[in-house]
N, C-alpha and C. Protein backbone atom coordinates (compact mmCIF):
# COMPACT_ATOMS: atom_id res chain seq x y z
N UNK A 1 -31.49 -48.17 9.08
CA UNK A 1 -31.94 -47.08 9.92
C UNK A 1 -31.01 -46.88 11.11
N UNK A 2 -31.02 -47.78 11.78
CA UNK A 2 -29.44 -48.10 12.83
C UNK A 2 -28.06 -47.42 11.98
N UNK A 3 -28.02 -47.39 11.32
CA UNK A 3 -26.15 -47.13 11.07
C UNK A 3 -26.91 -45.68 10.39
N UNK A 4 -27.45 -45.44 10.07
CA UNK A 4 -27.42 -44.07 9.55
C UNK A 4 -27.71 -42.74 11.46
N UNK A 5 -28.64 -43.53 11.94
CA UNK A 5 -28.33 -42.88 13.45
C UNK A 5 -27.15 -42.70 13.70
N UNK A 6 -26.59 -43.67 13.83
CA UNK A 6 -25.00 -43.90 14.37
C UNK A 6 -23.83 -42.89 13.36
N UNK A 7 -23.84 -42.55 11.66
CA UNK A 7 -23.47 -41.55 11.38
C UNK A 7 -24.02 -40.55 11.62
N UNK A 8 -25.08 -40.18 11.90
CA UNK A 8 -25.04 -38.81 12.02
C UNK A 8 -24.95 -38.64 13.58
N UNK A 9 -24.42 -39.12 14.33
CA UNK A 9 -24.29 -39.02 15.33
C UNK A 9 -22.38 -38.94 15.69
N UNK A 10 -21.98 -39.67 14.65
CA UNK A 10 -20.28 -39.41 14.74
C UNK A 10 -20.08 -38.26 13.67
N UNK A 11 -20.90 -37.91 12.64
CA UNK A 11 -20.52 -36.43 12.12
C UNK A 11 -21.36 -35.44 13.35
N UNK A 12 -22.18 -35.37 13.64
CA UNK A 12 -22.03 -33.85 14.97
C UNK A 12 -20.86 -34.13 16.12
N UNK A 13 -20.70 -35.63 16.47
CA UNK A 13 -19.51 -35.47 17.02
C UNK A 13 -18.40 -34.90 16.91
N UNK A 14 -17.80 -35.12 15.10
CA UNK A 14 -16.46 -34.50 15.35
C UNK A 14 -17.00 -33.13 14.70
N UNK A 15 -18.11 -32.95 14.17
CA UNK A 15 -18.47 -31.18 14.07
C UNK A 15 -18.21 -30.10 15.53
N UNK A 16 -18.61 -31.05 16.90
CA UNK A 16 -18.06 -30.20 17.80
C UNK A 16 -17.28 -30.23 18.14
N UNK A 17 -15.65 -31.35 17.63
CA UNK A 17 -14.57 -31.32 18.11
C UNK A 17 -14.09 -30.28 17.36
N UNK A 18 -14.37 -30.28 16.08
CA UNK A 18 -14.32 -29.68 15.07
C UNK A 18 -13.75 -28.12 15.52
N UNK A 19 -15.13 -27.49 16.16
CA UNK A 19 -15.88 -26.33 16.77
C UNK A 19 -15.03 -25.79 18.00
N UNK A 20 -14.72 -27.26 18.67
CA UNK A 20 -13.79 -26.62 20.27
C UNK A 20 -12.39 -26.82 19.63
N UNK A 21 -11.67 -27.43 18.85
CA UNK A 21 -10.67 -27.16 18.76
C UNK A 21 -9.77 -25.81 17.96
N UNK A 22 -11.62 -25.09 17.28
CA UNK A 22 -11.13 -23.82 16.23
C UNK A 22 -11.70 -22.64 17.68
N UNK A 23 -11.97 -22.81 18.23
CA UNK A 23 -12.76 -21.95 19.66
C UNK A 23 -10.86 -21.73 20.55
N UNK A 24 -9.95 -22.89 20.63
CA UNK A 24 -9.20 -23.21 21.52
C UNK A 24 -8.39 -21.74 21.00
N UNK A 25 -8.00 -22.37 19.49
CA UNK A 25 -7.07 -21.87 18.91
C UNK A 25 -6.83 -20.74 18.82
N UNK A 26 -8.25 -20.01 18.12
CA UNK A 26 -8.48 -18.65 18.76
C UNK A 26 -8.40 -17.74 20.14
N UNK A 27 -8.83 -18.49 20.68
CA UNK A 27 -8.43 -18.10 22.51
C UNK A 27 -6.62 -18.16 22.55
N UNK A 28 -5.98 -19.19 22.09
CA UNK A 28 -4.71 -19.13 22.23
C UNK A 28 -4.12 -17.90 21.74
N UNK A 29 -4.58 -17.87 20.15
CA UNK A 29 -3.56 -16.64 19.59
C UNK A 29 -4.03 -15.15 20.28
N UNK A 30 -5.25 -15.45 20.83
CA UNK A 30 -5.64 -13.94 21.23
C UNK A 30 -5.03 -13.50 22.66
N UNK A 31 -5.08 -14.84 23.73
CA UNK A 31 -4.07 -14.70 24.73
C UNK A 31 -2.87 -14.46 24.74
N UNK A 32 -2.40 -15.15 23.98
CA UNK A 32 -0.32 -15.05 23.28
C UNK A 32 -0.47 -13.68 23.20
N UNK A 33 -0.64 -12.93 22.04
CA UNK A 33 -0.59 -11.30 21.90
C UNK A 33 -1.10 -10.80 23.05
N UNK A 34 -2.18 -10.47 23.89
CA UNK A 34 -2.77 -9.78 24.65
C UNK A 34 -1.57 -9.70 26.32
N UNK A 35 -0.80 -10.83 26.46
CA UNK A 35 -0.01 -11.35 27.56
C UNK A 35 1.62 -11.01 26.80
N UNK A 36 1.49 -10.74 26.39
CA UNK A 36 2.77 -9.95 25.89
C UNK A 36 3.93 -9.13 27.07
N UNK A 37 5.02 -9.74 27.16
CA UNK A 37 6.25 -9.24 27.95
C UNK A 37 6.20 -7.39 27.45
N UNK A 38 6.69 -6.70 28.73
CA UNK A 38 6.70 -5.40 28.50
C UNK A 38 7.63 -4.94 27.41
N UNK A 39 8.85 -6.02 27.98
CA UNK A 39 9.96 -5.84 27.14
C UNK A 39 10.06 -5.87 25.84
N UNK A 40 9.09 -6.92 25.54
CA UNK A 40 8.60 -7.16 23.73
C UNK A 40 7.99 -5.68 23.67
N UNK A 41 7.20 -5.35 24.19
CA UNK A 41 6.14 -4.19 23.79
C UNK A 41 7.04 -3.05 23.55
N UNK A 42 8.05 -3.01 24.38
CA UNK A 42 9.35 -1.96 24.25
C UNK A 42 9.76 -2.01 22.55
N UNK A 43 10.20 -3.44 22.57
CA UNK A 43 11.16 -3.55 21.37
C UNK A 43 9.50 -3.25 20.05
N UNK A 44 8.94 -3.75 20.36
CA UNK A 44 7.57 -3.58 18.66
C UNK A 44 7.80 -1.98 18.74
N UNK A 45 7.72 -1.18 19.73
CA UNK A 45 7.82 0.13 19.64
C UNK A 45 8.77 0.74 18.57
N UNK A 46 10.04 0.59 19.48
CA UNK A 46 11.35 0.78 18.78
C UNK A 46 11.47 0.36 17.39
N UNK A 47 10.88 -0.74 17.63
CA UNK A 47 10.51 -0.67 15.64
C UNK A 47 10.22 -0.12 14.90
N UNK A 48 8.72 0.11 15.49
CA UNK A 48 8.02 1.23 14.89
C UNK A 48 8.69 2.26 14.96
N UNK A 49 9.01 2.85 15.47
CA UNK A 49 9.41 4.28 16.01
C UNK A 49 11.12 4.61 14.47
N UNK A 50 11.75 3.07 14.70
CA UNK A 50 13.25 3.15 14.05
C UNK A 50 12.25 3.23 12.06
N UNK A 51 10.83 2.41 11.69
CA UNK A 51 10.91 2.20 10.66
C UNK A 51 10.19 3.81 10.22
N UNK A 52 10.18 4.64 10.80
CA UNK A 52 9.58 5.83 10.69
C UNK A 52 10.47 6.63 9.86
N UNK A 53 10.45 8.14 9.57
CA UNK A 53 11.42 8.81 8.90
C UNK A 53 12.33 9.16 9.58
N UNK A 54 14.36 8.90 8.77
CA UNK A 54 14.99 9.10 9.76
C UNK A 54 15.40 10.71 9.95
N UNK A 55 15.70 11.42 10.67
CA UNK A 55 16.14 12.59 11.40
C UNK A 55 17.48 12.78 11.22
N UNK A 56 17.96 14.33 10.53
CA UNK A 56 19.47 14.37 10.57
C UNK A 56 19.50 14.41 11.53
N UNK A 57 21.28 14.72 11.90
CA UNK A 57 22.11 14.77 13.09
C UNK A 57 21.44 16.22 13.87
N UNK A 58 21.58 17.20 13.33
CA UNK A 58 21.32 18.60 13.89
C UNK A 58 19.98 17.79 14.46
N UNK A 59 18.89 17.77 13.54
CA UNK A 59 17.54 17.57 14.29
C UNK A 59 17.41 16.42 15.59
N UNK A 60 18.72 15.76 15.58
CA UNK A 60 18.84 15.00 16.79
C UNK A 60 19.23 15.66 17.70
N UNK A 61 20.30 16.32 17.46
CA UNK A 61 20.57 17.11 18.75
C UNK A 61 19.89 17.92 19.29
N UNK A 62 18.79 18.83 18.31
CA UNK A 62 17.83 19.58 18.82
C UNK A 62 16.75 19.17 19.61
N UNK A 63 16.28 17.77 19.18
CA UNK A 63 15.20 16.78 20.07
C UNK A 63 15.77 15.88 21.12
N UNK A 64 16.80 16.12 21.50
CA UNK A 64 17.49 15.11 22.81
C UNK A 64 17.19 15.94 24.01
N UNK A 65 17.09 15.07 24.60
CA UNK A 65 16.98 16.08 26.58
C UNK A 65 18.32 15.19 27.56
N UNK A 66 18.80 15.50 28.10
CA UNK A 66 19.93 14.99 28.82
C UNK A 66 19.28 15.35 30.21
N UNK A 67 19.82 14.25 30.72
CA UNK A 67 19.39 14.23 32.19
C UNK A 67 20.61 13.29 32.94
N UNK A 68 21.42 14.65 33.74
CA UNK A 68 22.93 13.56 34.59
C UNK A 68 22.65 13.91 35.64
N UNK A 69 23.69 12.70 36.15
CA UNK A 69 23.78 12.09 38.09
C UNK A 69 22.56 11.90 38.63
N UNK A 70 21.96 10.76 37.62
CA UNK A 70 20.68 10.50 39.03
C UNK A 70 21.13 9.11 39.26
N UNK A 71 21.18 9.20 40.97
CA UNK A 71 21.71 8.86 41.97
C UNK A 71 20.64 8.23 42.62
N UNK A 72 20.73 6.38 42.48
CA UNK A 72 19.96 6.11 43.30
C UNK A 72 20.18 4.54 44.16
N UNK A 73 19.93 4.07 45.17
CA UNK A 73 19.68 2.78 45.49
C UNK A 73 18.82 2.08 44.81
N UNK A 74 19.73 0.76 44.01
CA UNK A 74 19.06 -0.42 43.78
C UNK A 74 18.65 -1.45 44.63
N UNK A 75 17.64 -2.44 44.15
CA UNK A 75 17.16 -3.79 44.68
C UNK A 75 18.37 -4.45 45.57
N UNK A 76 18.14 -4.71 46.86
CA UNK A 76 19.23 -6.19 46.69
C UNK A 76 18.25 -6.76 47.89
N UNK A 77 18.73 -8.27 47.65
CA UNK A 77 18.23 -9.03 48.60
C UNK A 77 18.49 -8.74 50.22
N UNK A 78 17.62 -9.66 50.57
CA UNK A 78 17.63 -9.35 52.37
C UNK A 78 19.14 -9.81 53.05
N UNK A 79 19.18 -8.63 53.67
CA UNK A 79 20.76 -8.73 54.16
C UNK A 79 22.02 -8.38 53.29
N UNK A 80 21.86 -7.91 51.95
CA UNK A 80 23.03 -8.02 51.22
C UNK A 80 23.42 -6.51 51.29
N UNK A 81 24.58 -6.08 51.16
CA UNK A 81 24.80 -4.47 51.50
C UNK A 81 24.49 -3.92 50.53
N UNK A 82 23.63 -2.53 50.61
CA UNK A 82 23.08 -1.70 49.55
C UNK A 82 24.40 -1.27 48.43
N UNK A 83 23.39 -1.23 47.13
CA UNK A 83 24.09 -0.73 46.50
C UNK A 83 23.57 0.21 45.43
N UNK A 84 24.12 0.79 44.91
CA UNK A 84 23.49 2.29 44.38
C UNK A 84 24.11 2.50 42.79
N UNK A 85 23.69 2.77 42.08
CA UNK A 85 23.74 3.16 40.73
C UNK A 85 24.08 4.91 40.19
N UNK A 86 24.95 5.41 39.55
CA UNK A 86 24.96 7.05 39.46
C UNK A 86 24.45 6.94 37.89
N UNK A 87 23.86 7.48 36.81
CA UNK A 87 23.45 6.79 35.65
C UNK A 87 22.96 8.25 35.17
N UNK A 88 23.50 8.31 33.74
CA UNK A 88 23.36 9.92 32.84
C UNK A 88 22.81 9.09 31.78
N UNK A 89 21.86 10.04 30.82
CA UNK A 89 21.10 9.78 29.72
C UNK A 89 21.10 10.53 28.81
N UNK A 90 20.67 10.49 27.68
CA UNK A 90 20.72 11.29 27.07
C UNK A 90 19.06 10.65 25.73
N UNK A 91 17.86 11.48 26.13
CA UNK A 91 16.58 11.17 25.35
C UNK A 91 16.47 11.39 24.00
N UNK A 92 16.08 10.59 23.20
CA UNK A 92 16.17 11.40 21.59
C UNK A 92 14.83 11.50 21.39
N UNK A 93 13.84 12.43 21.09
CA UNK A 93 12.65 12.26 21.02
C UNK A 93 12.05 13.00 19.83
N UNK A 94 10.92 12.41 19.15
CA UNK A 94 11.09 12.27 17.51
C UNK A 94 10.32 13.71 16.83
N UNK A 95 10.22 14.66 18.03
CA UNK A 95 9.90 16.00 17.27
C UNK A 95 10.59 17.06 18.52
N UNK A 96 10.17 18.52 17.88
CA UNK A 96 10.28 19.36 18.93
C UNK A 96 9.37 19.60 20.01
N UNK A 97 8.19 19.10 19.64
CA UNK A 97 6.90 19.63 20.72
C UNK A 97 6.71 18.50 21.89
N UNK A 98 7.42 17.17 21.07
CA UNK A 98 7.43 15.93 22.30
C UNK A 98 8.97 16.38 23.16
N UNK A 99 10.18 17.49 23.03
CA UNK A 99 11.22 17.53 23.95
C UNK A 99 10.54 18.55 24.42
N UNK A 100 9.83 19.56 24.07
CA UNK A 100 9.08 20.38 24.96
C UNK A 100 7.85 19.50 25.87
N UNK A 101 7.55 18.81 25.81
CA UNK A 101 6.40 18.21 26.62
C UNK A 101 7.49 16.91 27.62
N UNK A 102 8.50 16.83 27.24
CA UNK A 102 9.26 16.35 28.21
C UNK A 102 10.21 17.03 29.25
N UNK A 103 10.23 18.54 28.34
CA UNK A 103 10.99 19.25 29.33
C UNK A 103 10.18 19.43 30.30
N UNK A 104 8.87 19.90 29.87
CA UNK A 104 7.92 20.29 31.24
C UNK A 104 7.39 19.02 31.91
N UNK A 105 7.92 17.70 31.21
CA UNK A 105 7.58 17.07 32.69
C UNK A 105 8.89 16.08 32.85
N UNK A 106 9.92 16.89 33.24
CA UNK A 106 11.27 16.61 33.64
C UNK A 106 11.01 15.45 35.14
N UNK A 107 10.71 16.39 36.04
CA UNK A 107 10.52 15.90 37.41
C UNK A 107 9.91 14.74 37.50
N UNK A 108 8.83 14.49 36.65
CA UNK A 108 8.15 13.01 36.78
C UNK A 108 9.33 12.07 35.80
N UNK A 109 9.60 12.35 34.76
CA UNK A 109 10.31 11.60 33.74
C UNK A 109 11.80 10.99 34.59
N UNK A 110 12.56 11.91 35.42
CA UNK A 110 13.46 11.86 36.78
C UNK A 110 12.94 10.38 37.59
N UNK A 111 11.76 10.66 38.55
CA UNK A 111 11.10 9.89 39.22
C UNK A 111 10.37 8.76 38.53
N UNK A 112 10.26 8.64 37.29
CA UNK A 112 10.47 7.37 36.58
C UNK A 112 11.87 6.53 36.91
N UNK A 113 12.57 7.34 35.92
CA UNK A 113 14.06 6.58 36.41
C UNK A 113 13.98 5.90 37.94
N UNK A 114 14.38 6.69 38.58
CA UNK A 114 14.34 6.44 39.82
C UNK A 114 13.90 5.26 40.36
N UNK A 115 12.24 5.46 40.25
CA UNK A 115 11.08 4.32 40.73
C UNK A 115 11.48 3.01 39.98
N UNK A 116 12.42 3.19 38.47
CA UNK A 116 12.53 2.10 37.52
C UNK A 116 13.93 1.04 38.15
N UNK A 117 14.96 2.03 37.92
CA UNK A 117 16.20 1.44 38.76
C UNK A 117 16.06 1.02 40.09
N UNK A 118 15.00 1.51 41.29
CA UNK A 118 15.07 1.02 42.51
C UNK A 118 14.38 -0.36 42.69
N UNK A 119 13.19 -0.97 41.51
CA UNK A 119 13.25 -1.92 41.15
C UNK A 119 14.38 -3.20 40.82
N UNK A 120 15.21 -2.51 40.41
CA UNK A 120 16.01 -3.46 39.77
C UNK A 120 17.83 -3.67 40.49
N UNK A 121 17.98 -5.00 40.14
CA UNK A 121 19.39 -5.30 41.10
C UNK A 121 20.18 -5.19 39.88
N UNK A 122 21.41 -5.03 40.77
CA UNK A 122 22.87 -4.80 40.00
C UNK A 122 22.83 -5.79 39.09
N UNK A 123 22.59 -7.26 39.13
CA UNK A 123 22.75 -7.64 37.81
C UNK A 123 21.67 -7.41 36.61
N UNK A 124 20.59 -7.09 37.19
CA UNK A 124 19.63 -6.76 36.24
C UNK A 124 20.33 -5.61 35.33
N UNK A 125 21.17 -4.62 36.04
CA UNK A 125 20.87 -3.39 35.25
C UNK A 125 22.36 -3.63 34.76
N UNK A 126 23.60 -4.54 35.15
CA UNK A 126 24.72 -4.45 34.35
C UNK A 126 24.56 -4.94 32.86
N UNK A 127 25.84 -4.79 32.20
CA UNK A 127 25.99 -5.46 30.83
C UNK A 127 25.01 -4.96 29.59
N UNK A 128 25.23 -5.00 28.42
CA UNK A 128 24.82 -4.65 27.47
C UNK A 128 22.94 -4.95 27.84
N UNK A 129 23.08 -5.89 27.99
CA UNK A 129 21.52 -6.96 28.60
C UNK A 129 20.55 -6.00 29.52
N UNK A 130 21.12 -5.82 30.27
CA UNK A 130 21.39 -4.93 31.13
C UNK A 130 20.63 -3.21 31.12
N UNK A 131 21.91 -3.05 29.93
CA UNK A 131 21.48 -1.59 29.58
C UNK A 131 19.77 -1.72 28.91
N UNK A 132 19.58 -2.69 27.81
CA UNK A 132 18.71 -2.79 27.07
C UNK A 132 17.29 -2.91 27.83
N UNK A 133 17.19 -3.69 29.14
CA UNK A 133 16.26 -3.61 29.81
C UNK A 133 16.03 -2.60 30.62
N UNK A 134 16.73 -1.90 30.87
CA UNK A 134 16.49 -0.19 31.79
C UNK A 134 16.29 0.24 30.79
N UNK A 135 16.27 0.68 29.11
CA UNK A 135 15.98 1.50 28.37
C UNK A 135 14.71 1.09 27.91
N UNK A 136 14.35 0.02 27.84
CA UNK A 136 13.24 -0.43 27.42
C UNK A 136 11.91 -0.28 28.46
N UNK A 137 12.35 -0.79 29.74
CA UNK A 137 11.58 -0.24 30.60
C UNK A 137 11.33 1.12 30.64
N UNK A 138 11.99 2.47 30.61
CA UNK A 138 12.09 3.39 30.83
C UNK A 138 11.25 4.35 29.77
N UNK A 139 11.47 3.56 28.01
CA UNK A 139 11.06 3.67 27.33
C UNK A 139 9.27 3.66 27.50
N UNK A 140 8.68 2.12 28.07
CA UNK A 140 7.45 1.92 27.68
C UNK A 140 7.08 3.16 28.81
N UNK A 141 7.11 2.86 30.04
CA UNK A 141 6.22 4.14 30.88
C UNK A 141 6.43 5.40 31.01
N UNK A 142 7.99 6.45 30.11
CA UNK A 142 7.72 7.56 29.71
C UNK A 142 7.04 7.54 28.75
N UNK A 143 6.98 6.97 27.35
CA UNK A 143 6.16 7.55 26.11
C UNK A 143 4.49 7.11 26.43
N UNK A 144 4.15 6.74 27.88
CA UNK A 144 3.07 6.52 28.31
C UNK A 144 2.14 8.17 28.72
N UNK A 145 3.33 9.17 29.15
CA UNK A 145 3.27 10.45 29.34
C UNK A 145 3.37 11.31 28.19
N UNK A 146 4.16 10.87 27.49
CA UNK A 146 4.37 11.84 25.82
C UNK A 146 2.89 11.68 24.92
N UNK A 147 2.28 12.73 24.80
CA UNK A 147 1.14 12.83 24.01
C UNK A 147 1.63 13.76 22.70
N UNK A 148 2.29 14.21 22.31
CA UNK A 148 3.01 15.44 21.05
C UNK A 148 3.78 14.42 20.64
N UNK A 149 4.61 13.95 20.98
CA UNK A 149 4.93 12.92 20.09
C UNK A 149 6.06 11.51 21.22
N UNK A 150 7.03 10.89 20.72
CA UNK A 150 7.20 9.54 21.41
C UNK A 150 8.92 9.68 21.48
N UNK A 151 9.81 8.76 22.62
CA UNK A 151 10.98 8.82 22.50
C UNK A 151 11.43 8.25 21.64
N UNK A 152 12.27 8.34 20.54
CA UNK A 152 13.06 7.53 19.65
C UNK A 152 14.21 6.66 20.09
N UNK A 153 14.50 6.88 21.22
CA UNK A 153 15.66 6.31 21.81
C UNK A 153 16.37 7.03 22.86
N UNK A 154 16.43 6.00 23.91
CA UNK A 154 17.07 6.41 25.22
C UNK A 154 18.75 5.76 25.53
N UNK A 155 19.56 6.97 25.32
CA UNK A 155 21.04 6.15 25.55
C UNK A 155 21.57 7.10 26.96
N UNK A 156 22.36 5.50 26.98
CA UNK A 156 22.48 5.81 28.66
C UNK A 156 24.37 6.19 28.54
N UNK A 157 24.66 7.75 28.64
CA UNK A 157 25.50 8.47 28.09
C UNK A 157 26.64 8.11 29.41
N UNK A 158 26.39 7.72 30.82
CA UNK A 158 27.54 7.59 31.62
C UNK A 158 26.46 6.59 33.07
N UNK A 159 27.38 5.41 33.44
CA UNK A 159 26.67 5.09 34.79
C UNK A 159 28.08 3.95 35.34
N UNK A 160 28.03 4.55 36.73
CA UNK A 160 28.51 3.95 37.70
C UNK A 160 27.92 3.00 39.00
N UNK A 161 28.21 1.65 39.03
CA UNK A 161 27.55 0.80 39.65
C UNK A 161 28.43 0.92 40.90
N UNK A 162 27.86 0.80 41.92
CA UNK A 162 28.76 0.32 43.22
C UNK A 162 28.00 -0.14 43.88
């Protein structure tokens, strides 16, 4: 009578280790995805967006919006002499009704940039590395505004660091 207490008392034991360690696991994988870098969220996009149907050349050129010389002060630390970025683009966006819904909201899509680069210091925004994180950033909080359809890709057509 003694040892049969004593098992069923070490099987509910490891039934609730059992229990908290499948409770943990779940909480883990659901935190991992949910805490997700912006930058990842950029690139799953671009995925999506690249495994979609591709677009001739003409229909690219017809869905691009260009936007040159925006001119702005970047990040720098306290005391270090300002420095400023000049940076041209060029938007590819994956229909006609999403470059019309970007044309009409030019001015905010502008003041993205802007608000995005004044965030960020000269080394953030140099080098290939560089480029990829200003497009990616730029990427997730315009197609946050695009409701007609999404950017396919943002290339950064001319920029001067000083």
């Amino acid at each position: 009578m003694f040892k049969s207490k004593i098992f069923i008392m070490v099987v509910a034991i490891l039934i609730a280790i059992t229990l908290i360690l499948t409770a943990a696991f779940v909480l883990w994988n659901y935190m991992d995805k949910s805490s997700s870098d912006p930058q990842d969220q950029a690139q799953q996009l671009v995925r999506e967006v690249k495994s979609g149907k591709k677009l001739t050349p003409v229909q690219v050129k017809e869905n691009t919006v260009e936007m040159k010389d925006v001119l702005t002060n970047l990040a720098t630390a306290s005391g270090a002499s300002a420095k400023f970025v000049k940076v041209s683009f060029a938007f590819e966006l994956e229909n006609k009704k999403a470059k019309e819904e970007f044309d009409f909201q030019q001015s905010r899509m502008k003041a993205i940039v802007i608000e995005t680069l004044a965030d960020m210091t000269p080394e953030q925004v140099s080098g290939k590395k560089g480029f990829d994180n200003l497009t990616s950033a730029l990427m997730n909080r315009m197609n946050e505004l695009l409701h007609e359809g999404k950017l396919n890709q943002i290339l950064i057509t001319d920029i001067v660091l000083q």
